[in-house]
N, C-alpha and C. Protein backbone atom coordinates (compact mmCIF):
# COMPACT_ATOMS: atom_id res chain seq x y z
N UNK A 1 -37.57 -11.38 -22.74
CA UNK A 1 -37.11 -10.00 -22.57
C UNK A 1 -36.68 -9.74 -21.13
N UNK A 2 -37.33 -10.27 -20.18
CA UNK A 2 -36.93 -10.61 -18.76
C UNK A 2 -35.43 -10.89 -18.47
N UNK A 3 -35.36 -11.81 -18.82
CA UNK A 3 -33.78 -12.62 -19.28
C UNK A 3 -32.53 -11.40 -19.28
N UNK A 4 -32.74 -10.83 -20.22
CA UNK A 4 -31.76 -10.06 -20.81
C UNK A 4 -31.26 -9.34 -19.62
N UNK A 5 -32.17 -8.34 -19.23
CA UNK A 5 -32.73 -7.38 -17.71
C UNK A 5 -31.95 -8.48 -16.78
N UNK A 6 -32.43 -9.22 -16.32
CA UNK A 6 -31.97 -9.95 -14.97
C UNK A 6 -30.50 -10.48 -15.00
N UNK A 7 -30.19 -10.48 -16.25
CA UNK A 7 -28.65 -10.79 -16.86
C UNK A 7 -27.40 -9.92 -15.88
N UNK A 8 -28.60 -8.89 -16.60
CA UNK A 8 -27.60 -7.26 -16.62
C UNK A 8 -27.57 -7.17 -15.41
N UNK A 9 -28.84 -6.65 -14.74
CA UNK A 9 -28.74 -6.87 -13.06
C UNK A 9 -27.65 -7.53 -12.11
N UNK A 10 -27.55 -8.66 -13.17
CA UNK A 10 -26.89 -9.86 -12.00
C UNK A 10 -25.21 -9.84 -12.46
N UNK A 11 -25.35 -9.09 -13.68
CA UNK A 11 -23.77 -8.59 -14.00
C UNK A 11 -23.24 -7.40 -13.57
N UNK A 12 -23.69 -6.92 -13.27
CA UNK A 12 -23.64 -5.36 -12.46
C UNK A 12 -23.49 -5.18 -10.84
N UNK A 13 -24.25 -6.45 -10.12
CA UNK A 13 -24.02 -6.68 -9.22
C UNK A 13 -22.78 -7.62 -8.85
N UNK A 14 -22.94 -8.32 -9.69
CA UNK A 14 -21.52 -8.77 -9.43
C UNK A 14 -19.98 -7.85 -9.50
N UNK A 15 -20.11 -7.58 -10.51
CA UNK A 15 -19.52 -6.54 -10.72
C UNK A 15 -18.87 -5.39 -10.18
N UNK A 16 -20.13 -4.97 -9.26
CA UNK A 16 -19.92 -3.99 -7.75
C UNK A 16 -19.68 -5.05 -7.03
N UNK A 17 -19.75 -5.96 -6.16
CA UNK A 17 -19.18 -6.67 -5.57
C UNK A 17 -17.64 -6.82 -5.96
N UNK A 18 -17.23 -7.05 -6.89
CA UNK A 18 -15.72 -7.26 -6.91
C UNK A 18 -14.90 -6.32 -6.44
N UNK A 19 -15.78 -4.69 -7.44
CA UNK A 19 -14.98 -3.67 -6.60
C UNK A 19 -15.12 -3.30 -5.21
N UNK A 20 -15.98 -3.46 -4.91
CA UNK A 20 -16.19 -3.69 -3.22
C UNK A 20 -14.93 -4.15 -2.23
N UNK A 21 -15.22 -5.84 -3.42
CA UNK A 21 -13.80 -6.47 -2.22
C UNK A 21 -12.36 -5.75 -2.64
N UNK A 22 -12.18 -5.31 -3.91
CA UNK A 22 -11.23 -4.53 -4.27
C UNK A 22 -10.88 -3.47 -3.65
N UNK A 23 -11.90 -2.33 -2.84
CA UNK A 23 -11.55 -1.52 -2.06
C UNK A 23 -11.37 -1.76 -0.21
N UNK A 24 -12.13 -3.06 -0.31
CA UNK A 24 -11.91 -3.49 1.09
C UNK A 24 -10.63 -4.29 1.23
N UNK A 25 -10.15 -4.44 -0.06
CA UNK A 25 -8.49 -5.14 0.24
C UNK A 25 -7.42 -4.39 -0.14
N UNK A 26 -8.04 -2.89 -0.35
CA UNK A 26 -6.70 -1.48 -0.63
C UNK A 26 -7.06 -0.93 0.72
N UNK A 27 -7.86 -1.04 1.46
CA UNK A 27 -8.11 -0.34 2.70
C UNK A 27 -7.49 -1.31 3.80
N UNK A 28 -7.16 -2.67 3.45
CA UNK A 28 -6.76 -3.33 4.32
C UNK A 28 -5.30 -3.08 4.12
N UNK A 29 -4.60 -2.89 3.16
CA UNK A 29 -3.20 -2.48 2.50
C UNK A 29 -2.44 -1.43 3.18
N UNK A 30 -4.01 -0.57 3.01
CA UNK A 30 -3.38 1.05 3.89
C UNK A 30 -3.12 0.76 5.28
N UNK A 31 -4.47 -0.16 5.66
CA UNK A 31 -4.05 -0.30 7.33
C UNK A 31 -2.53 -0.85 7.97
N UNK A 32 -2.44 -1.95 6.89
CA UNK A 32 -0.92 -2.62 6.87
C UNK A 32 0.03 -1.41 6.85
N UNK A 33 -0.18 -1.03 5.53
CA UNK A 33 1.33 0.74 5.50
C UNK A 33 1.42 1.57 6.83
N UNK A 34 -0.08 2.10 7.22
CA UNK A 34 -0.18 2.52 8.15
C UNK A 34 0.28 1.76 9.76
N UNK A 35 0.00 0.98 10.24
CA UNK A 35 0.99 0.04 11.34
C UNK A 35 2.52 0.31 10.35
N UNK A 36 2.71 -0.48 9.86
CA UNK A 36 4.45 -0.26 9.59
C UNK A 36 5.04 1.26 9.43
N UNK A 37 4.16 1.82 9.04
CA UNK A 37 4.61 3.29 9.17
C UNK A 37 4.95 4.03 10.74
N UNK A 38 3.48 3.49 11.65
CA UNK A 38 3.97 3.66 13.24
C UNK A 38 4.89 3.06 14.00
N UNK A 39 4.92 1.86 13.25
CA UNK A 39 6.38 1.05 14.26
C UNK A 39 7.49 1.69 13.51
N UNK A 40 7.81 2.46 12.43
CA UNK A 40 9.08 3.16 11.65
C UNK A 40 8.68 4.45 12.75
N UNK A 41 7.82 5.47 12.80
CA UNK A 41 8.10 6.29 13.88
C UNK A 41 8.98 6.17 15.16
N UNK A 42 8.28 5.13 15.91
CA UNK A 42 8.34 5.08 17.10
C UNK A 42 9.91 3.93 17.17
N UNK A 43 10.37 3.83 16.02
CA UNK A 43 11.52 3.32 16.32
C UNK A 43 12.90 4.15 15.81
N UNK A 44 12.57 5.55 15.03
CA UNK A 44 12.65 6.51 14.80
C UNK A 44 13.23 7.07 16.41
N UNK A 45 12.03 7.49 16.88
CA UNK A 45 11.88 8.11 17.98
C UNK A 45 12.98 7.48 19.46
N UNK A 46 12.53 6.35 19.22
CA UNK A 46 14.04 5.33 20.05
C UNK A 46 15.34 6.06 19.65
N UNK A 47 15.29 6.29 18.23
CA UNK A 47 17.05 6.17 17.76
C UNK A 47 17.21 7.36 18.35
N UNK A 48 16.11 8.67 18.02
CA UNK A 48 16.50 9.94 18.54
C UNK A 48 17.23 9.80 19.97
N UNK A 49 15.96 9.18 20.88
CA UNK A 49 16.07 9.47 22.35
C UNK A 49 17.61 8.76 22.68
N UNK A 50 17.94 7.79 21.74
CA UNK A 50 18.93 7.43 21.93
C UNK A 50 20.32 8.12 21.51
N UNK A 51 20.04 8.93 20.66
CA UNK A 51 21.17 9.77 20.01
C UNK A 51 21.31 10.88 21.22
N UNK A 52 19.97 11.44 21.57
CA UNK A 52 19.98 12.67 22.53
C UNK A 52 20.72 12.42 23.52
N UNK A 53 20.34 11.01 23.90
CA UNK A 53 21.19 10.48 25.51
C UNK A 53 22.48 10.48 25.39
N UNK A 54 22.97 9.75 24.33
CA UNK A 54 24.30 9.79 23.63
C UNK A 54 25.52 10.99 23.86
N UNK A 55 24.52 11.94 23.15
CA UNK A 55 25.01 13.35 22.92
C UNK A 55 24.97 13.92 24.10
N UNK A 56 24.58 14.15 25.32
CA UNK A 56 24.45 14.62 26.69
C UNK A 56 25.55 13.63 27.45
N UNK A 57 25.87 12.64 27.70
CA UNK A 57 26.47 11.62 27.78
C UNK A 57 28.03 12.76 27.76
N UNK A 58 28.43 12.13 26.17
CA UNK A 58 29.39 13.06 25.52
C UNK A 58 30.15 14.81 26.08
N UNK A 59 28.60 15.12 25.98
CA UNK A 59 28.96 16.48 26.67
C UNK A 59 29.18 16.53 28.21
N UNK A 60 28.79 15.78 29.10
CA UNK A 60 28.92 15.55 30.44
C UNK A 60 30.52 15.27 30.61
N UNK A 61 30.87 13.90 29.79
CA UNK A 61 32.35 13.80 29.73
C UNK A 61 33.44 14.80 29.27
N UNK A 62 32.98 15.56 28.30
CA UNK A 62 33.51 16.80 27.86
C UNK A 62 33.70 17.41 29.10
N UNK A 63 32.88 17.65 29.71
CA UNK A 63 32.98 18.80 31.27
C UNK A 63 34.10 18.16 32.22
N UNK A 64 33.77 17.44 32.26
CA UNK A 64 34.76 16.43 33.66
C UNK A 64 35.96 16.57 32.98
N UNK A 65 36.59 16.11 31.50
CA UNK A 65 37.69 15.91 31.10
C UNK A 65 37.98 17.36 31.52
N UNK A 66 37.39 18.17 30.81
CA UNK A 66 37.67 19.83 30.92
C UNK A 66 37.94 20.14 32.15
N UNK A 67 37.09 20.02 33.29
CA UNK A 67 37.48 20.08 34.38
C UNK A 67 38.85 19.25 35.31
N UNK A 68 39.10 18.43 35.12
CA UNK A 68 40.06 17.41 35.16
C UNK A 68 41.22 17.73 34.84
N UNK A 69 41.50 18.56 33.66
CA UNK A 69 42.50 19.33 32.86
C UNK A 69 42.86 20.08 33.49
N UNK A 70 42.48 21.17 34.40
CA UNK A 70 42.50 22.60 35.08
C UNK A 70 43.64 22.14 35.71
């Protein structure tokens, strides 16, 4: 009758163990999404600073041509 009991025990624990590593390898997943998600920001953030510079750039030349014109 022991048997049966220590079965179950030892199937149950196993059991939680799997999901264990199952949530410790969706939490490792997120960490992955999460990094690739910050290097998509911050390269994001490049394109902006780079568009902004761009666009000031543009408008600077706008002035001079404009001025230049007079």
């Amino acid at each position: 009758r022991l048997e049966p009991e220590l079965r179950r025990k030892a199937e149950m624990e196993i059991s939680l163990q799997e999901q264990q590593n199952h949530i410790v390898g969706m939490a490792a997943d997120i960490e992955g999404y999460e990094r690739r998600l910050k290097a998509q920001e911050q390269e994001l953030e490049r394109e902006k600073n780079f568009t902004n510079e761009f666009a000031f750039k543009i408008i600077v030349l706008s002035c001079e041509i404009e001025r230049l014109s007079q």
